[in-house]
N, C-alpha and C. Protein backbone atom coordinates (compact mmCIF):
# COMPACT_ATOMS: atom_id res chain seq x y z
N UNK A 1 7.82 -53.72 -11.65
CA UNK A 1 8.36 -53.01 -12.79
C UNK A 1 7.28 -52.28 -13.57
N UNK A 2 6.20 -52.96 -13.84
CA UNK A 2 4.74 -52.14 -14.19
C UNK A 2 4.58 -51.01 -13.57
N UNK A 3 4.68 -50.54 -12.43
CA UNK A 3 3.99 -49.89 -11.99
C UNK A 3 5.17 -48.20 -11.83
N UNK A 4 6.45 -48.77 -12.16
CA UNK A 4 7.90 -48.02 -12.12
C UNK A 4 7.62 -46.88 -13.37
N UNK A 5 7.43 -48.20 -14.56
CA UNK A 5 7.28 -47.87 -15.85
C UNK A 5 6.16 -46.79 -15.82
N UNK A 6 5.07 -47.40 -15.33
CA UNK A 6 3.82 -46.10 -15.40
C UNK A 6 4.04 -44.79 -14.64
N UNK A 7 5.20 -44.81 -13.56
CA UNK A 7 5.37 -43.57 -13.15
C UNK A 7 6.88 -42.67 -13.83
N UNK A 8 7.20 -43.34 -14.70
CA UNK A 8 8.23 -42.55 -15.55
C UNK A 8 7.35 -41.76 -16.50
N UNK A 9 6.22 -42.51 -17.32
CA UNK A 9 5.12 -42.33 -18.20
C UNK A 9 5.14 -41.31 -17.62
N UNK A 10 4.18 -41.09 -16.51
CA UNK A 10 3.39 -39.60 -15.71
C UNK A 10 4.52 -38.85 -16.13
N UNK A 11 5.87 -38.80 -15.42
CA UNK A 11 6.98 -37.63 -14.85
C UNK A 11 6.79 -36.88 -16.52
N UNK A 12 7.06 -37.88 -17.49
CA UNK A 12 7.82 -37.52 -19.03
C UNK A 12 6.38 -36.92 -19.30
N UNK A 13 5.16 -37.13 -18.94
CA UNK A 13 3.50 -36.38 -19.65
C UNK A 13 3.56 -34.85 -19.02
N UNK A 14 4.08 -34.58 -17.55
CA UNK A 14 3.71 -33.51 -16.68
C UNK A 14 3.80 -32.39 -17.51
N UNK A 15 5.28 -31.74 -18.03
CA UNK A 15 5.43 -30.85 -18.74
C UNK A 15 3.99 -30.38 -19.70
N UNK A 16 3.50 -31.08 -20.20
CA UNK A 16 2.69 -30.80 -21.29
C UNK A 16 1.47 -30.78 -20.58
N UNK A 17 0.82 -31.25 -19.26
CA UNK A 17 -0.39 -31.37 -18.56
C UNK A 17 -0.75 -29.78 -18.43
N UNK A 18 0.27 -29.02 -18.48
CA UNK A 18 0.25 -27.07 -18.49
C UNK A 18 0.78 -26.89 -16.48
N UNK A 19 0.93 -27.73 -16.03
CA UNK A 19 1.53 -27.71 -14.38
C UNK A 19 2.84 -26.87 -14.65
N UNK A 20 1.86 -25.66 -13.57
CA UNK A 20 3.29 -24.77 -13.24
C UNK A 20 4.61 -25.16 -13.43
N UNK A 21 5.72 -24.36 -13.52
CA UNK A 21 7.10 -25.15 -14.06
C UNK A 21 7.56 -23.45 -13.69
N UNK A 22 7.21 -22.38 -13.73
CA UNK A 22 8.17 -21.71 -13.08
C UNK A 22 7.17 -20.06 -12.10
N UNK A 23 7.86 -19.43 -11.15
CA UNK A 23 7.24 -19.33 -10.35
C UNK A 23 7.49 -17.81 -10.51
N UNK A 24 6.21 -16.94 -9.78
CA UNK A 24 6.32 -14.98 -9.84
C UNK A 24 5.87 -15.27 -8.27
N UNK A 25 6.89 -14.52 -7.98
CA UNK A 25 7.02 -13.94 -5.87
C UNK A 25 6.84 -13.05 -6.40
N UNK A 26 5.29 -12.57 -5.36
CA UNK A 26 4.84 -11.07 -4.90
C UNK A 26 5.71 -10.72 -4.01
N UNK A 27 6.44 -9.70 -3.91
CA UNK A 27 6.74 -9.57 -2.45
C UNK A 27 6.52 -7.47 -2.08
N UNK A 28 5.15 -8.02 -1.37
CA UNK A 28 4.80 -6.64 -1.42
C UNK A 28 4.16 -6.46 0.14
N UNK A 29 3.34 -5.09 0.33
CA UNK A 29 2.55 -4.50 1.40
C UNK A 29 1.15 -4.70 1.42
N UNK A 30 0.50 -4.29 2.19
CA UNK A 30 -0.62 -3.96 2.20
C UNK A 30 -1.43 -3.97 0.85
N UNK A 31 -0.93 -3.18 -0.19
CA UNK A 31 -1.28 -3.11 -1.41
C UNK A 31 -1.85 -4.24 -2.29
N UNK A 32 -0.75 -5.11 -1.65
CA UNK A 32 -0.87 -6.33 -2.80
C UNK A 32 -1.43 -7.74 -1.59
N UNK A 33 -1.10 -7.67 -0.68
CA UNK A 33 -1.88 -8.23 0.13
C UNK A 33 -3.38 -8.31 0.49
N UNK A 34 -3.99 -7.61 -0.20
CA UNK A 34 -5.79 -7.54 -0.38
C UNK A 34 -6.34 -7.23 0.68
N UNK A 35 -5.53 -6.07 1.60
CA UNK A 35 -6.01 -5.54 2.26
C UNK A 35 -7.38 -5.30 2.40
N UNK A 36 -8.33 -5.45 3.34
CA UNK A 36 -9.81 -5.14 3.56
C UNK A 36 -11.02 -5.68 2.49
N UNK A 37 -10.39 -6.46 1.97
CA UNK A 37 -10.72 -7.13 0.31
C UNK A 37 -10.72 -8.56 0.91
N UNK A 38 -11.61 -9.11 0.02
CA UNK A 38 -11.44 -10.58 -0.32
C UNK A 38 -10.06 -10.90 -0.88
N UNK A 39 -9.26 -12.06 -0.46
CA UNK A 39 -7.89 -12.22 -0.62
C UNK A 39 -8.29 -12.28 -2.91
N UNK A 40 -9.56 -13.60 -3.28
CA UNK A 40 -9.54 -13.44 -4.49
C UNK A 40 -9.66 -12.46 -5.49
N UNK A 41 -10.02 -11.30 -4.90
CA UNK A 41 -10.89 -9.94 -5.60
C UNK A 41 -8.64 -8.88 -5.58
N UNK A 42 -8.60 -9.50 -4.92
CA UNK A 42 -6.85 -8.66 -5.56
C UNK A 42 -6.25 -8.78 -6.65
N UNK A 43 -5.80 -7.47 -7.10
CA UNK A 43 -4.98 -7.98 -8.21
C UNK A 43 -3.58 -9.13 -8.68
N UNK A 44 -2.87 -9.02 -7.16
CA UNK A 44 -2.25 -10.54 -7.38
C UNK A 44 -2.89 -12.16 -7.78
N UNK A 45 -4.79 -11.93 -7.16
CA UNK A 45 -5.18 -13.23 -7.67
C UNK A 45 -5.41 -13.01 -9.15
N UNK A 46 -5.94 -11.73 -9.45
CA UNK A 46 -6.50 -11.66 -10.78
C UNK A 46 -5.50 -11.49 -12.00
N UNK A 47 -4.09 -11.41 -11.50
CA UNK A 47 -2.85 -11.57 -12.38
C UNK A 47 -2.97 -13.24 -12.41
N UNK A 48 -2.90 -14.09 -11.17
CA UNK A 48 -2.49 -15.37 -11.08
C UNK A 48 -3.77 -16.34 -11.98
N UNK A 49 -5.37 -15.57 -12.00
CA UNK A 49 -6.28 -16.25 -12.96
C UNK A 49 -5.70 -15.95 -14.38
N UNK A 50 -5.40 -14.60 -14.89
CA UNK A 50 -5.45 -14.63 -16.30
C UNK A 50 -3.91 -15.17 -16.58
N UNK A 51 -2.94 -15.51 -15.98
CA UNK A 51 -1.85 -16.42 -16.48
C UNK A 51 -1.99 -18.06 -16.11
N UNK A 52 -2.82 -18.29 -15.57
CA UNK A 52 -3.95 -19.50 -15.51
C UNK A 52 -4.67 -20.03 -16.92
N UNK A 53 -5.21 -18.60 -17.53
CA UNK A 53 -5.84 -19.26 -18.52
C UNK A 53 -4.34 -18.34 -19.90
N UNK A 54 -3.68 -17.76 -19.68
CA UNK A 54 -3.01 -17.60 -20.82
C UNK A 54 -1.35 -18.32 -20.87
N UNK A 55 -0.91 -18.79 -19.66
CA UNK A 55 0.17 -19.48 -19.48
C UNK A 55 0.39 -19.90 -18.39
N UNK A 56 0.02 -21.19 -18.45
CA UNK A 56 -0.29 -22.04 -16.92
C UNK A 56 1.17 -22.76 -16.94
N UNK A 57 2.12 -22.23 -17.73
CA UNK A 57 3.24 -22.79 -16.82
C UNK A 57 3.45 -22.16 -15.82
N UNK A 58 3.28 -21.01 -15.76
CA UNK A 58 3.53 -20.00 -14.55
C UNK A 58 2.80 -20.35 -13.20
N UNK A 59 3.37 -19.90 -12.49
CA UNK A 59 2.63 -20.02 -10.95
C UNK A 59 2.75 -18.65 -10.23
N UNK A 60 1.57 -17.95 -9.27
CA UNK A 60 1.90 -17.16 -8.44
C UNK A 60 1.97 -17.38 -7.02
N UNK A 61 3.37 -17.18 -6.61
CA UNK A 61 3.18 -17.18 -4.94
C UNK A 61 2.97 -15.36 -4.43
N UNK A 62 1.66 -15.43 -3.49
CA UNK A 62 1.97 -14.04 -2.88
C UNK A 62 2.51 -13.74 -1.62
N UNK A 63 3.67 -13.29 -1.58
CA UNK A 63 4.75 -13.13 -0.01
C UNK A 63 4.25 -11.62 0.25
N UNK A 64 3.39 -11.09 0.33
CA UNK A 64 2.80 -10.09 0.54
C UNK A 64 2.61 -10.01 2.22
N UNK A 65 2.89 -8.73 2.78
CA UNK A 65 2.34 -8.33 4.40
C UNK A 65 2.15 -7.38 4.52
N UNK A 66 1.00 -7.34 5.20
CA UNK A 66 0.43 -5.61 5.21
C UNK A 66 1.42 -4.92 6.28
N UNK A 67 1.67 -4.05 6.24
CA UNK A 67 2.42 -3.00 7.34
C UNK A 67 4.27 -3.08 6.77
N UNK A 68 4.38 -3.86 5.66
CA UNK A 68 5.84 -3.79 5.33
C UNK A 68 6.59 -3.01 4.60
N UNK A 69 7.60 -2.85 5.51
CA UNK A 69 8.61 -1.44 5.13
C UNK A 69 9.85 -2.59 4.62
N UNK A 70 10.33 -1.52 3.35
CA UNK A 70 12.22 -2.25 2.84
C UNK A 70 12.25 -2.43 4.14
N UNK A 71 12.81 -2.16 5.32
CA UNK A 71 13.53 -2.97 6.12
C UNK A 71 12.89 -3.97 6.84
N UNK A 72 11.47 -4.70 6.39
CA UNK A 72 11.47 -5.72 7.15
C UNK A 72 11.45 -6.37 5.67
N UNK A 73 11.02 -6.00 4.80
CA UNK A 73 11.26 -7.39 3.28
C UNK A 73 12.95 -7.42 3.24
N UNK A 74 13.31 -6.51 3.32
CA UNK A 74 15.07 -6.91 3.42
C UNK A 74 15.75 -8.36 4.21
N UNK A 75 14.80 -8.10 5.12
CA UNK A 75 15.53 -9.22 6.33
C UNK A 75 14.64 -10.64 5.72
N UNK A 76 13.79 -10.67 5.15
CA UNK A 76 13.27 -12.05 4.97
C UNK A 76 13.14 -12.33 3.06
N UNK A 77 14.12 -11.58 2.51
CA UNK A 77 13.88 -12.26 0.95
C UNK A 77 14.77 -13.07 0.36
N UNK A 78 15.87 -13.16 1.81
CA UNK A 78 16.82 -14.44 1.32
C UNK A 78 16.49 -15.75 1.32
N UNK A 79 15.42 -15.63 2.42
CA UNK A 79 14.46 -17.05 2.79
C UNK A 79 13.26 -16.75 1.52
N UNK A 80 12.73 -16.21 1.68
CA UNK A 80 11.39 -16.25 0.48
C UNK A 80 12.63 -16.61 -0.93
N UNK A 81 13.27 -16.49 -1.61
CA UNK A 81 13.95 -16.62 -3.02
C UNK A 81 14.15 -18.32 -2.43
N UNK A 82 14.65 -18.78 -1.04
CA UNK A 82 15.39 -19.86 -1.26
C UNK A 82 14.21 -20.69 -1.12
N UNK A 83 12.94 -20.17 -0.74
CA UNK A 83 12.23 -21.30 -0.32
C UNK A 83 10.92 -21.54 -1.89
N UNK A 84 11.02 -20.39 -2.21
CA UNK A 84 10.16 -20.27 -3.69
C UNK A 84 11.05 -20.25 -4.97
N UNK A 85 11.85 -20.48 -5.10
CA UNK A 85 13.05 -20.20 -5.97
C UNK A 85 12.23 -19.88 -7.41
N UNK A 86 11.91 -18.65 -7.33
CA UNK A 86 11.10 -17.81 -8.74
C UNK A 86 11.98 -17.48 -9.53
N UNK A 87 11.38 -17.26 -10.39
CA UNK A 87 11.84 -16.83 -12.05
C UNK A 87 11.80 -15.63 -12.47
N UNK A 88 11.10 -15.27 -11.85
CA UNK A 88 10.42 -13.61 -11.06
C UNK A 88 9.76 -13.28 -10.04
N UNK A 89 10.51 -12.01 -9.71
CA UNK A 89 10.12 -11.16 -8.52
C UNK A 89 9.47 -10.05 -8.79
N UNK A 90 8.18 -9.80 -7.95
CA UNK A 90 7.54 -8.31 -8.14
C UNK A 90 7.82 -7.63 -6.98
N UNK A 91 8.64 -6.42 -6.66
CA UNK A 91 8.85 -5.97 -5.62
C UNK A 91 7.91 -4.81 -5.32
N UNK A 92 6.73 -4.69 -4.87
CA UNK A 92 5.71 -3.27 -4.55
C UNK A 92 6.04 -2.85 -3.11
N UNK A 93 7.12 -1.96 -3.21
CA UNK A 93 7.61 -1.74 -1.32
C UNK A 93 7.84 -0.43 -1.09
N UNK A 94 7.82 -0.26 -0.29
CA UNK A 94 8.06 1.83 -0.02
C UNK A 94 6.57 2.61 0.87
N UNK A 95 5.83 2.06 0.35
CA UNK A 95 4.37 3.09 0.76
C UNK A 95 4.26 3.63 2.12
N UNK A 96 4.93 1.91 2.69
CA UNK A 96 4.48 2.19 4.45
C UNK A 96 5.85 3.12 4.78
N UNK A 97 6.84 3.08 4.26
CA UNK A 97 7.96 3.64 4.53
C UNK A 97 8.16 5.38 4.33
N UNK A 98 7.07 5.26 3.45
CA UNK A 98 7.31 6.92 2.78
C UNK A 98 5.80 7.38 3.33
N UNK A 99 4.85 6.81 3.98
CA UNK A 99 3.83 7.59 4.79
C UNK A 99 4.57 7.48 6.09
N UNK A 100 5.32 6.69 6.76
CA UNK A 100 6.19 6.64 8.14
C UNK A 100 7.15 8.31 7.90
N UNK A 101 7.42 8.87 6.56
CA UNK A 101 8.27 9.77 6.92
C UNK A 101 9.87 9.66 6.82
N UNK A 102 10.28 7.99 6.36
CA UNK A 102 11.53 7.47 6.65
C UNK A 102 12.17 8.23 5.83
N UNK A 103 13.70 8.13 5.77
CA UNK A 103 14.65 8.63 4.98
C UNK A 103 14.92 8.16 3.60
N UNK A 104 14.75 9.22 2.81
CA UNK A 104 15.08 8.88 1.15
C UNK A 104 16.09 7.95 0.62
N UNK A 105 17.53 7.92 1.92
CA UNK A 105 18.44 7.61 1.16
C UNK A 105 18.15 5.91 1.84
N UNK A 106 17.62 5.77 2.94
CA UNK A 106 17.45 4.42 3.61
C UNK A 106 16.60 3.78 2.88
N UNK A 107 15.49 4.47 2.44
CA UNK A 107 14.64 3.61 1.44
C UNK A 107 15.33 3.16 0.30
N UNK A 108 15.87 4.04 -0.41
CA UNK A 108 17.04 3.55 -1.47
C UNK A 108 17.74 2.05 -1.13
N UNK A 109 18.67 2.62 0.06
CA UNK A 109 19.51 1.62 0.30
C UNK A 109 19.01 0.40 0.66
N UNK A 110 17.81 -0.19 1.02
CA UNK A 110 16.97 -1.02 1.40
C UNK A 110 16.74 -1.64 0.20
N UNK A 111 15.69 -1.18 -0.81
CA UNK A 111 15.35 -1.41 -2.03
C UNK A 111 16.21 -2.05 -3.11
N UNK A 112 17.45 -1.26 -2.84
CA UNK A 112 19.06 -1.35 -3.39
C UNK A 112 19.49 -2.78 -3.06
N UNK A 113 19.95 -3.04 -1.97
CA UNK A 113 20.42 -4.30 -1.29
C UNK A 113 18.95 -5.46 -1.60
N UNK A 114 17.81 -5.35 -1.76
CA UNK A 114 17.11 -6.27 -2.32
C UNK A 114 17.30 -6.13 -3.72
N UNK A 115 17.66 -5.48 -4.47
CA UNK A 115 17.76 -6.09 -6.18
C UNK A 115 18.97 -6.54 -6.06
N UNK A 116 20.40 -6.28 -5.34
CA UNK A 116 21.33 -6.72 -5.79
C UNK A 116 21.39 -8.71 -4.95
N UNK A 117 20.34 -8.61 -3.95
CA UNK A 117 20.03 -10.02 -3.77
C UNK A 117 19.55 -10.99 -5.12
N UNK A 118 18.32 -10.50 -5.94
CA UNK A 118 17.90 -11.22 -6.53
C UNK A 118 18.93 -11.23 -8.06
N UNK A 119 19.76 -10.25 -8.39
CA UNK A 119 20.75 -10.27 -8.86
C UNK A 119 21.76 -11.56 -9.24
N UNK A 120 21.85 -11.59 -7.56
CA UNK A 120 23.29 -12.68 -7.62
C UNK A 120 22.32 -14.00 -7.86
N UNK A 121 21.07 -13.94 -7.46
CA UNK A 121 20.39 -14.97 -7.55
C UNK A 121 19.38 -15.33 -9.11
N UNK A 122 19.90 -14.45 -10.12
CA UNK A 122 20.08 -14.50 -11.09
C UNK A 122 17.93 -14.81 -11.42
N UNK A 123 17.31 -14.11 -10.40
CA UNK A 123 15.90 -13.56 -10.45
C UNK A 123 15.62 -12.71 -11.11
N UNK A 124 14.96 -12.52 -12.62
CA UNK A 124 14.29 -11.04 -13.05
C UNK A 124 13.29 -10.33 -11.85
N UNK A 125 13.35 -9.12 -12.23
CA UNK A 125 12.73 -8.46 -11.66
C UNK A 125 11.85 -7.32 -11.91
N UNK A 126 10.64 -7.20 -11.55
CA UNK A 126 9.84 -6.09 -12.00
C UNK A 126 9.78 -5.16 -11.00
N UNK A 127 10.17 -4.31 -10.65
CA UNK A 127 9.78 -2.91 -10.15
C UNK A 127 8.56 -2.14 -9.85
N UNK A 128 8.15 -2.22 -8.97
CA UNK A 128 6.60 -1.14 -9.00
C UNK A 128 6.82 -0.19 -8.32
N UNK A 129 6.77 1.04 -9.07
CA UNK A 129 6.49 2.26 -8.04
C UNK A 129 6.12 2.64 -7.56
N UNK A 130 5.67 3.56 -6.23
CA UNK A 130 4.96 4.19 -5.41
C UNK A 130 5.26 5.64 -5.68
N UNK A 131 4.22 6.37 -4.82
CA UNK A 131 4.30 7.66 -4.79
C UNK A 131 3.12 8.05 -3.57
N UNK A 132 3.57 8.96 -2.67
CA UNK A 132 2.58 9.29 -1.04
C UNK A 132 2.26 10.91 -1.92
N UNK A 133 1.19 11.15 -0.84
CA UNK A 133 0.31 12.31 -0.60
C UNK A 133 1.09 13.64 -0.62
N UNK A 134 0.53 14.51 -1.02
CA UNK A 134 1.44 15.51 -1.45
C UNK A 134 1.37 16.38 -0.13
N UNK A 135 0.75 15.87 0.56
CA UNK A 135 1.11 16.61 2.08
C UNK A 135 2.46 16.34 2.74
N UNK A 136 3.35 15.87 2.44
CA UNK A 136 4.75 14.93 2.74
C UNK A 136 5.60 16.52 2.65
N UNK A 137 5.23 17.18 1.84
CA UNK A 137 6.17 18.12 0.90
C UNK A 137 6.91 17.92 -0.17
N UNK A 138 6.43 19.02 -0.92
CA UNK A 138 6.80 18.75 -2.17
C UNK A 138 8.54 18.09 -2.81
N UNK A 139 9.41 18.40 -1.99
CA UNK A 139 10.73 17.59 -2.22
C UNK A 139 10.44 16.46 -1.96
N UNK A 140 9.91 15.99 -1.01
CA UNK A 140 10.09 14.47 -0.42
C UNK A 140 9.52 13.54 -1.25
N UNK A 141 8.30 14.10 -1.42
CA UNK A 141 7.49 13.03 -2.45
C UNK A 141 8.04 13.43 -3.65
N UNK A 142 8.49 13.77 -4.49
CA UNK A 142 9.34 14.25 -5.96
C UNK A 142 10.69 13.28 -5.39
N UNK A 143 11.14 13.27 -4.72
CA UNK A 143 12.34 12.09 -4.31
C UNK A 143 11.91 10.78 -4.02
N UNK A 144 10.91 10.65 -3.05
CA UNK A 144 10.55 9.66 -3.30
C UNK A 144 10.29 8.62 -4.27
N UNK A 145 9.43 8.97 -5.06
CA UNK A 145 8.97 8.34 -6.28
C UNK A 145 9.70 8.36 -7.39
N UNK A 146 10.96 9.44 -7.45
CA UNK A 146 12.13 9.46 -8.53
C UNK A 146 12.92 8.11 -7.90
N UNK A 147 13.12 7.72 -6.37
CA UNK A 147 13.66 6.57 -6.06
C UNK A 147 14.01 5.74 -7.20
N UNK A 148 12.30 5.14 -7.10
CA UNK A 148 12.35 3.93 -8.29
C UNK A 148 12.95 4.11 -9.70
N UNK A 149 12.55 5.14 -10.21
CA UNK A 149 12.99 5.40 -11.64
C UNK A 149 14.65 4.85 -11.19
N UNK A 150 15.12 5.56 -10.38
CA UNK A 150 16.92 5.65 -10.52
C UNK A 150 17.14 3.86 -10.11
N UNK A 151 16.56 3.37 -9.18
CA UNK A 151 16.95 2.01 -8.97
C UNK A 151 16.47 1.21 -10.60
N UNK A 152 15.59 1.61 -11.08
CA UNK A 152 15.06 0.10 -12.28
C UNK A 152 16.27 0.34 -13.01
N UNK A 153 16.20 2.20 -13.38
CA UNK A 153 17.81 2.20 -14.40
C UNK A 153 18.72 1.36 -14.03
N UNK A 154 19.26 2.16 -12.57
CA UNK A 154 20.49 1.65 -12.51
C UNK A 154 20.61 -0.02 -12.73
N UNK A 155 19.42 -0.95 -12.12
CA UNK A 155 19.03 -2.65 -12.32
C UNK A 155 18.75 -2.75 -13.26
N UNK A 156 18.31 -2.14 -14.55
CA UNK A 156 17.75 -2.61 -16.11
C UNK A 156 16.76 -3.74 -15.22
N UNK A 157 16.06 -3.13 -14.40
CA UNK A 157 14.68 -3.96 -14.26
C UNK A 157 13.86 -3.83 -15.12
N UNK A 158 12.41 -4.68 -15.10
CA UNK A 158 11.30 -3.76 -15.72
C UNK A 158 10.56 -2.86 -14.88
N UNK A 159 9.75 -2.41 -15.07
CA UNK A 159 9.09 -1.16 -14.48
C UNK A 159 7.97 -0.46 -14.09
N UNK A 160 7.17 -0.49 -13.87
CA UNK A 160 5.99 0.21 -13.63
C UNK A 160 6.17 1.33 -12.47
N UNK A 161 6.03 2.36 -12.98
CA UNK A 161 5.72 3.53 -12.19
C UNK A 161 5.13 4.05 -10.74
N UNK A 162 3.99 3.61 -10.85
CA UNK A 162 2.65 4.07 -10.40
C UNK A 162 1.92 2.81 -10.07
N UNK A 163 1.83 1.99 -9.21
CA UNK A 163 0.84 0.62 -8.70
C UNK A 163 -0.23 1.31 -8.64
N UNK A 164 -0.72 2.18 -8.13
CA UNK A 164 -2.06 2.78 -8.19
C UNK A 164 -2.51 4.13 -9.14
N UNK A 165 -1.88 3.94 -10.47
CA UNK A 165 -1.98 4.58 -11.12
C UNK A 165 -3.75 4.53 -11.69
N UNK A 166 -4.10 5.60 -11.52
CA UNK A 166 -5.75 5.21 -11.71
C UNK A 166 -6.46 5.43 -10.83
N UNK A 167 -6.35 4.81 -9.58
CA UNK A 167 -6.65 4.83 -8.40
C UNK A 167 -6.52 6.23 -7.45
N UNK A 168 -5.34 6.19 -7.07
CA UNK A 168 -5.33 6.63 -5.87
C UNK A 168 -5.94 8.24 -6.48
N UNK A 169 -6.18 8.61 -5.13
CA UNK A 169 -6.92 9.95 -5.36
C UNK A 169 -8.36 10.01 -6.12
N UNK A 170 -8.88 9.18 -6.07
CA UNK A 170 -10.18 9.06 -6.13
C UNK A 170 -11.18 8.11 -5.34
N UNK A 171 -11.60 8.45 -4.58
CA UNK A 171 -12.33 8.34 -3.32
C UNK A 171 -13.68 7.38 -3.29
N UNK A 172 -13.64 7.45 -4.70
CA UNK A 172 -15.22 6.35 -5.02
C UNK A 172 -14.29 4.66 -4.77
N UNK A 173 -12.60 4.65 -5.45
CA UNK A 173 -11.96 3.51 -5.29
C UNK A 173 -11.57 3.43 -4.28
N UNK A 174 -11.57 4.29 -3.44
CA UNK A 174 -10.65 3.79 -2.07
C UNK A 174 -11.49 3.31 -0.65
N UNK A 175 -10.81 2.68 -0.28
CA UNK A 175 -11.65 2.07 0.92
C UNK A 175 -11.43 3.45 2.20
N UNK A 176 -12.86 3.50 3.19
CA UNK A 176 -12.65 4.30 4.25
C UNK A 176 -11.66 4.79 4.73
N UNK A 177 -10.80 3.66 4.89
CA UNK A 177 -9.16 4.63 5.56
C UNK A 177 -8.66 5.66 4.68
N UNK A 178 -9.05 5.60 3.71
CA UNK A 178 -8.72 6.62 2.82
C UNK A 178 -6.79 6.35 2.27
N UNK A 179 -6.90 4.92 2.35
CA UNK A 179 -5.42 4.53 1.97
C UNK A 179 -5.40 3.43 0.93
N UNK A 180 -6.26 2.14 1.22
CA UNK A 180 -6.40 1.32 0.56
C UNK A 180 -7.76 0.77 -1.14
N UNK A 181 -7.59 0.14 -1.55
CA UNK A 181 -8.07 0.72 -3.01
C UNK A 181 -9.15 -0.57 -2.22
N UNK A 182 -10.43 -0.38 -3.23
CA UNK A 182 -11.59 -1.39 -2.83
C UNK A 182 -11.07 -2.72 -3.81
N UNK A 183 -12.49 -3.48 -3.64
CA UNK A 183 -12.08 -4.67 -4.67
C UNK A 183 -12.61 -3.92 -6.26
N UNK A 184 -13.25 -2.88 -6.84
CA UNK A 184 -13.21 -2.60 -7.74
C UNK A 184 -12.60 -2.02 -8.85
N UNK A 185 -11.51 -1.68 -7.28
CA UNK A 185 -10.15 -0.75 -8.23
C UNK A 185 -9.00 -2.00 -8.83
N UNK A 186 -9.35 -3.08 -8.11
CA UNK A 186 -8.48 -3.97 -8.54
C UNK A 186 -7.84 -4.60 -9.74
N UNK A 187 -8.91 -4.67 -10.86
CA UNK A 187 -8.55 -4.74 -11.95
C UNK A 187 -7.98 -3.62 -12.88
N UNK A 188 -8.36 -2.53 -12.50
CA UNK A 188 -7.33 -1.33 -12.96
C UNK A 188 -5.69 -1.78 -12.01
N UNK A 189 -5.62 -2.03 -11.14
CA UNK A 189 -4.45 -2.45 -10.83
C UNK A 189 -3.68 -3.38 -11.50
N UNK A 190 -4.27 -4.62 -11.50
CA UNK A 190 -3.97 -5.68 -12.33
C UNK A 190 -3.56 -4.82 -13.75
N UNK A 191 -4.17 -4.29 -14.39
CA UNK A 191 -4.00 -3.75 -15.73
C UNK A 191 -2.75 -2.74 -15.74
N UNK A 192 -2.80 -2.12 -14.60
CA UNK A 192 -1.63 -1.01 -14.19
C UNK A 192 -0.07 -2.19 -14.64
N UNK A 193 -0.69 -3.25 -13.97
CA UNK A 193 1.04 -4.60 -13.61
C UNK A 193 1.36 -5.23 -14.95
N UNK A 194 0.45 -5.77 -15.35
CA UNK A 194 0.20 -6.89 -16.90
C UNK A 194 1.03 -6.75 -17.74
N UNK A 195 1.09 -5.41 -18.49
CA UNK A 195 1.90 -4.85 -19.28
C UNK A 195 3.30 -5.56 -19.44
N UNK A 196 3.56 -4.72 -18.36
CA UNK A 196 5.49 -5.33 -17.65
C UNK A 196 5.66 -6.61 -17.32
N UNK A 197 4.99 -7.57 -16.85
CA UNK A 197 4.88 -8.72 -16.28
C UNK A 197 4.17 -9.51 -17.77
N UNK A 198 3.71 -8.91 -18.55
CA UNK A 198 3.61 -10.27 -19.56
C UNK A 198 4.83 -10.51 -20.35
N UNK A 199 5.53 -9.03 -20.64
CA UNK A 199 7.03 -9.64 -21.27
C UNK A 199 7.65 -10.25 -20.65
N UNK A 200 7.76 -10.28 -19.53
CA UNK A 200 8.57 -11.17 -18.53
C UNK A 200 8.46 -12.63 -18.33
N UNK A 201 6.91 -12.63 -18.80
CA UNK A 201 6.70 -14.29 -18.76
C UNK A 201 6.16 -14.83 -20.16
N UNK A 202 6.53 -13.95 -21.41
CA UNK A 202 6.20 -14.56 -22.52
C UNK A 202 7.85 -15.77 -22.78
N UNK A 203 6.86 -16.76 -23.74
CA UNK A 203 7.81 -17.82 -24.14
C UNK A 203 8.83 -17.10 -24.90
N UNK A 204 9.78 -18.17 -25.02
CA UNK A 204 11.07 -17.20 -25.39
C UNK A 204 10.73 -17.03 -27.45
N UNK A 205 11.56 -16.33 -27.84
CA UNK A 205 11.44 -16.35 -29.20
C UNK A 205 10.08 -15.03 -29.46
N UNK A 206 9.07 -14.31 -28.16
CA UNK A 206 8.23 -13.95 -28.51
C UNK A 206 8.66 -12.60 -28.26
């Protein structure tokens, strides 16, 4: 019975020890996956340190894969929600899809059918935008990147624009392929996300 008693003690202390209690799914590309980077030097770790030291109830899982298009995060975010069951979702998806050339309205519909998943599953959600190379042509990429705007509306998600706002197009941040950001652009990334993602995880009443 001693020893019952001392582990009710622990369960009833945990809350207050600052142990995670609710959870942010990355679920992104290349981008957020730390491509050619040290996995710690990304801005998903450097979001997951400073809510470490500013609200360690939170936890970050990163479901991040480099080379992913909406239609392969489509097919696996019924399993990622059931197996991480977050409080929030960051969705950074499109890039590989809209340098592939894919169709405006498929990317939509992809993107689409993942918010109305986390929807029923009663997941907030933050939105990150993309936007490709203006070699695409000028309609495509102006559609493209209007995508997001029309999905956060239509979801009253939150929002961010631009994931590489800062970044891209400057060549001192980008790594050789001339696609991916180095580890120095990273904290301008992080700073790009923070914004949107701290209302999301401030305590309530704030």
């Amino acid at each position: 019975m001693k020893s019952y008693g001392w582990l009710i003690l622990v369960l009833m202390l945990l809350p207050s020890t600052g142990m995670a209690s609710q959870t942010i799914l990355v679920f992104g590309d290349s981008l957020s996956a730390s491509y050619g980077i040290p996995r710690e030097a990304g801005w998903v770790s450097l979001i997951e340190k400073r809510l470490t030291k500013e609200r360690p109830e939170w936890r970050v899982v990163n479901a991040s894969i480099s080379g992913e298009t909406t239609s392969g995060a489509l097919q696996r975010i019924d399993a990622a929600l059931a197996m991480h069951k977050p409080t929030v979702i960051i969705i950074a998806l499109g890039a590989n899809d809209g340098l592939r050339g894919l169709g405006i309205e498929l990317i939509r519909q992809n993107l689409s059918a993942m918010l109305e998943v986390c929807r029923k599953a009663k997941v907030q959600v933050l939105l990150i935008g993309m936007k490709i190379p203006p070699n695409y042509g000028l309609q495509y990429t102006q559609d493209f990147s209007e995508n997001y705007k029309i999905l956060a509306k239509q979801y009253k998600t939150a929002f961010v624009p631009f994931l590489l706002d800062g970044v891209a197009g400057n060549p001192e941040l980008i790594q050789p392929d001339g696609l991916h950001p180095i580890a120095a652009a990273q904290p301008r990334i992080m700073q790009n996300v923070w914004p949107a993602l701290e209302k999301l995880t401030a305590p309530p009443g704030h």
